[in-house]
Protein backbone atom coordinates (compact mmCIF):
# COMPACT_ATOMS: atom_id res chain seq x y z
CA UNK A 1 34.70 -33.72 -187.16
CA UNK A 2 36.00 -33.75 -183.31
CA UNK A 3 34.40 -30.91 -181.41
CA UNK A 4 37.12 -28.00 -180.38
CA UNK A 5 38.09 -27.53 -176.90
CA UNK A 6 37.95 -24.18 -175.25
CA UNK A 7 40.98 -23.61 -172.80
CA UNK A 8 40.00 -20.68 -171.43
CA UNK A 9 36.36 -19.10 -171.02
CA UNK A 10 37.52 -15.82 -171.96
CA UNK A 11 36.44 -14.18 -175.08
CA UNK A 12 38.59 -11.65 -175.38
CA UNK A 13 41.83 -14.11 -175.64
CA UNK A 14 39.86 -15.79 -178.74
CA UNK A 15 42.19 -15.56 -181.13
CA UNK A 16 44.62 -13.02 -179.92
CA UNK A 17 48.69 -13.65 -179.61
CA UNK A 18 49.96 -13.29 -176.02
CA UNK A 19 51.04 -10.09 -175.22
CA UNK A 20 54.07 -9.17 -172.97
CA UNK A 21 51.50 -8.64 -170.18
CA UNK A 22 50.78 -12.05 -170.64
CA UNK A 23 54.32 -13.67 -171.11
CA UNK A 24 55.31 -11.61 -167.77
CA UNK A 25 52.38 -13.26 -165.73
CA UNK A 26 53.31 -16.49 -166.95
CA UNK A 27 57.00 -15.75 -165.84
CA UNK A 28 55.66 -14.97 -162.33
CA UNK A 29 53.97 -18.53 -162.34
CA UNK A 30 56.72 -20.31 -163.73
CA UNK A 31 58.90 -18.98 -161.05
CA UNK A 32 56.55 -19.16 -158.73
CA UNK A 33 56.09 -22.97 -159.54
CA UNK A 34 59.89 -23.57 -159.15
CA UNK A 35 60.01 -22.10 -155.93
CA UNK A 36 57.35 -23.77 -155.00
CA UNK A 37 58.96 -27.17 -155.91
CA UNK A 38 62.69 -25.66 -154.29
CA UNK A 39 60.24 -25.38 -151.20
CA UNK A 40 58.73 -28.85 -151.27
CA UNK A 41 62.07 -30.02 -151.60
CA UNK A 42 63.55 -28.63 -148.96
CA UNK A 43 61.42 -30.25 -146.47
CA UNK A 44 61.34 -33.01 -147.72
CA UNK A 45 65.18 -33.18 -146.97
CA UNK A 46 64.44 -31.70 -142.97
CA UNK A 47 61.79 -34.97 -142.76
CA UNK A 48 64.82 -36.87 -144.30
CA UNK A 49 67.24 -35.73 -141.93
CA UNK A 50 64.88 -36.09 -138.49
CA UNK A 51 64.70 -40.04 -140.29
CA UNK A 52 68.23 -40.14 -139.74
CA UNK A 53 68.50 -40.82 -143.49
CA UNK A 54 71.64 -38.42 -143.61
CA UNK A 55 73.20 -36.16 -141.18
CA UNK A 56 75.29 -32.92 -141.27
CA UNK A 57 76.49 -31.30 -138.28
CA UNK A 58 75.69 -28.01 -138.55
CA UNK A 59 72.02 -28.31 -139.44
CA UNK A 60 68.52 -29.52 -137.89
CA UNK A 61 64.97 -30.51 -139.55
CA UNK A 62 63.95 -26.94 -137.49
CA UNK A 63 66.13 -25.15 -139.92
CA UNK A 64 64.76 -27.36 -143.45
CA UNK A 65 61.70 -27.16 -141.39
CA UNK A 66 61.31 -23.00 -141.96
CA UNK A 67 63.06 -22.92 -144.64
CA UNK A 68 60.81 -24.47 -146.19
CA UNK A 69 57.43 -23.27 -145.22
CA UNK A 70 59.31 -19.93 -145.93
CA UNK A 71 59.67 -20.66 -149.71
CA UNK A 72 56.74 -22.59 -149.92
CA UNK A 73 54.73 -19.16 -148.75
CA UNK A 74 56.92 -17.16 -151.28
CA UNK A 75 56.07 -19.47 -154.19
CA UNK A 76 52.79 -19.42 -153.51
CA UNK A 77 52.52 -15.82 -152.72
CA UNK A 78 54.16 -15.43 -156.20
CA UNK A 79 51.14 -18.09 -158.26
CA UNK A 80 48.66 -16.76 -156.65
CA UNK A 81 49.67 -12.82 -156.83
CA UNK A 82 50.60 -13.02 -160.47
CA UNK A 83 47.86 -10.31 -161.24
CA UNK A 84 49.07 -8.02 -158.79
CA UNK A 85 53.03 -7.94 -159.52
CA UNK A 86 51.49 -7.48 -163.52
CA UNK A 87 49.55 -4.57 -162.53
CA UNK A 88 52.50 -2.86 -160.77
CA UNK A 89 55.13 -3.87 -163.67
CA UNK A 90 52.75 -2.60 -166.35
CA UNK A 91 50.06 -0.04 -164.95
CA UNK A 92 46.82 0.56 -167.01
CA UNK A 93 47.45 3.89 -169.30
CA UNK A 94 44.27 5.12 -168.72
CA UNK A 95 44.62 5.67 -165.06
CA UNK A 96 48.32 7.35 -166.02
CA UNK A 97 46.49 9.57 -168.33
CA UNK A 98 43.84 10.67 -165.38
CA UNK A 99 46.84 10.76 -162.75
CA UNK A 100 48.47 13.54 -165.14
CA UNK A 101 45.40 15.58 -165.62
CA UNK A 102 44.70 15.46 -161.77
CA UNK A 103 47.86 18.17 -161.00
């Protein structure tokens, strides 16, 4: 019999459906992984365009150039920062609960 494999070192997700805590975090990945890419992409077309490889008037690599780092900061700002946009979207209830009895 093959040994399992463990995908996460977690106990507490042993077992346990995804809750919408956890589909929202991986929706903050996801899109930060596509804006990543959008990022990538983008300066990949300013290196293409100092090459000469195509050429539009009213544009320059400077502008594909920050652009780019631009969204490539945004998407990974977004990866990275996951945790923090869940803990805004969905704050913990006990802390709600201590927050009421504090007035």
């Amino acid at each position: 019999m093959p040994a399992r494999v463990r995908l996460t070192n977690e106990s507490h997700l042993k077992g346990q459906l995804m809750g919408a805590q956890d589909w929202f975090a991986l929706a903050v990945r996801v899109v930060g992984l596509m804006t990543l890419i959008t990022g990538l992409a983008t300066l990949l077309d300013g290196f293409l365009l100092k090459l000469g490889y195509f050429t539009h008037i009213e544009s320059s690599p400077a502008y594909y150039t920050i652009v780019g780092v631009a969204t490539l900061i945004g998407g990974l700002c977004l990866i990275l920062g996951a945790p923090v946009v869940v803990r805004f979207a969905y704050p913990r209830e006990d802390e709600d609960q201590n927050n009421g009895n504090k007035d």
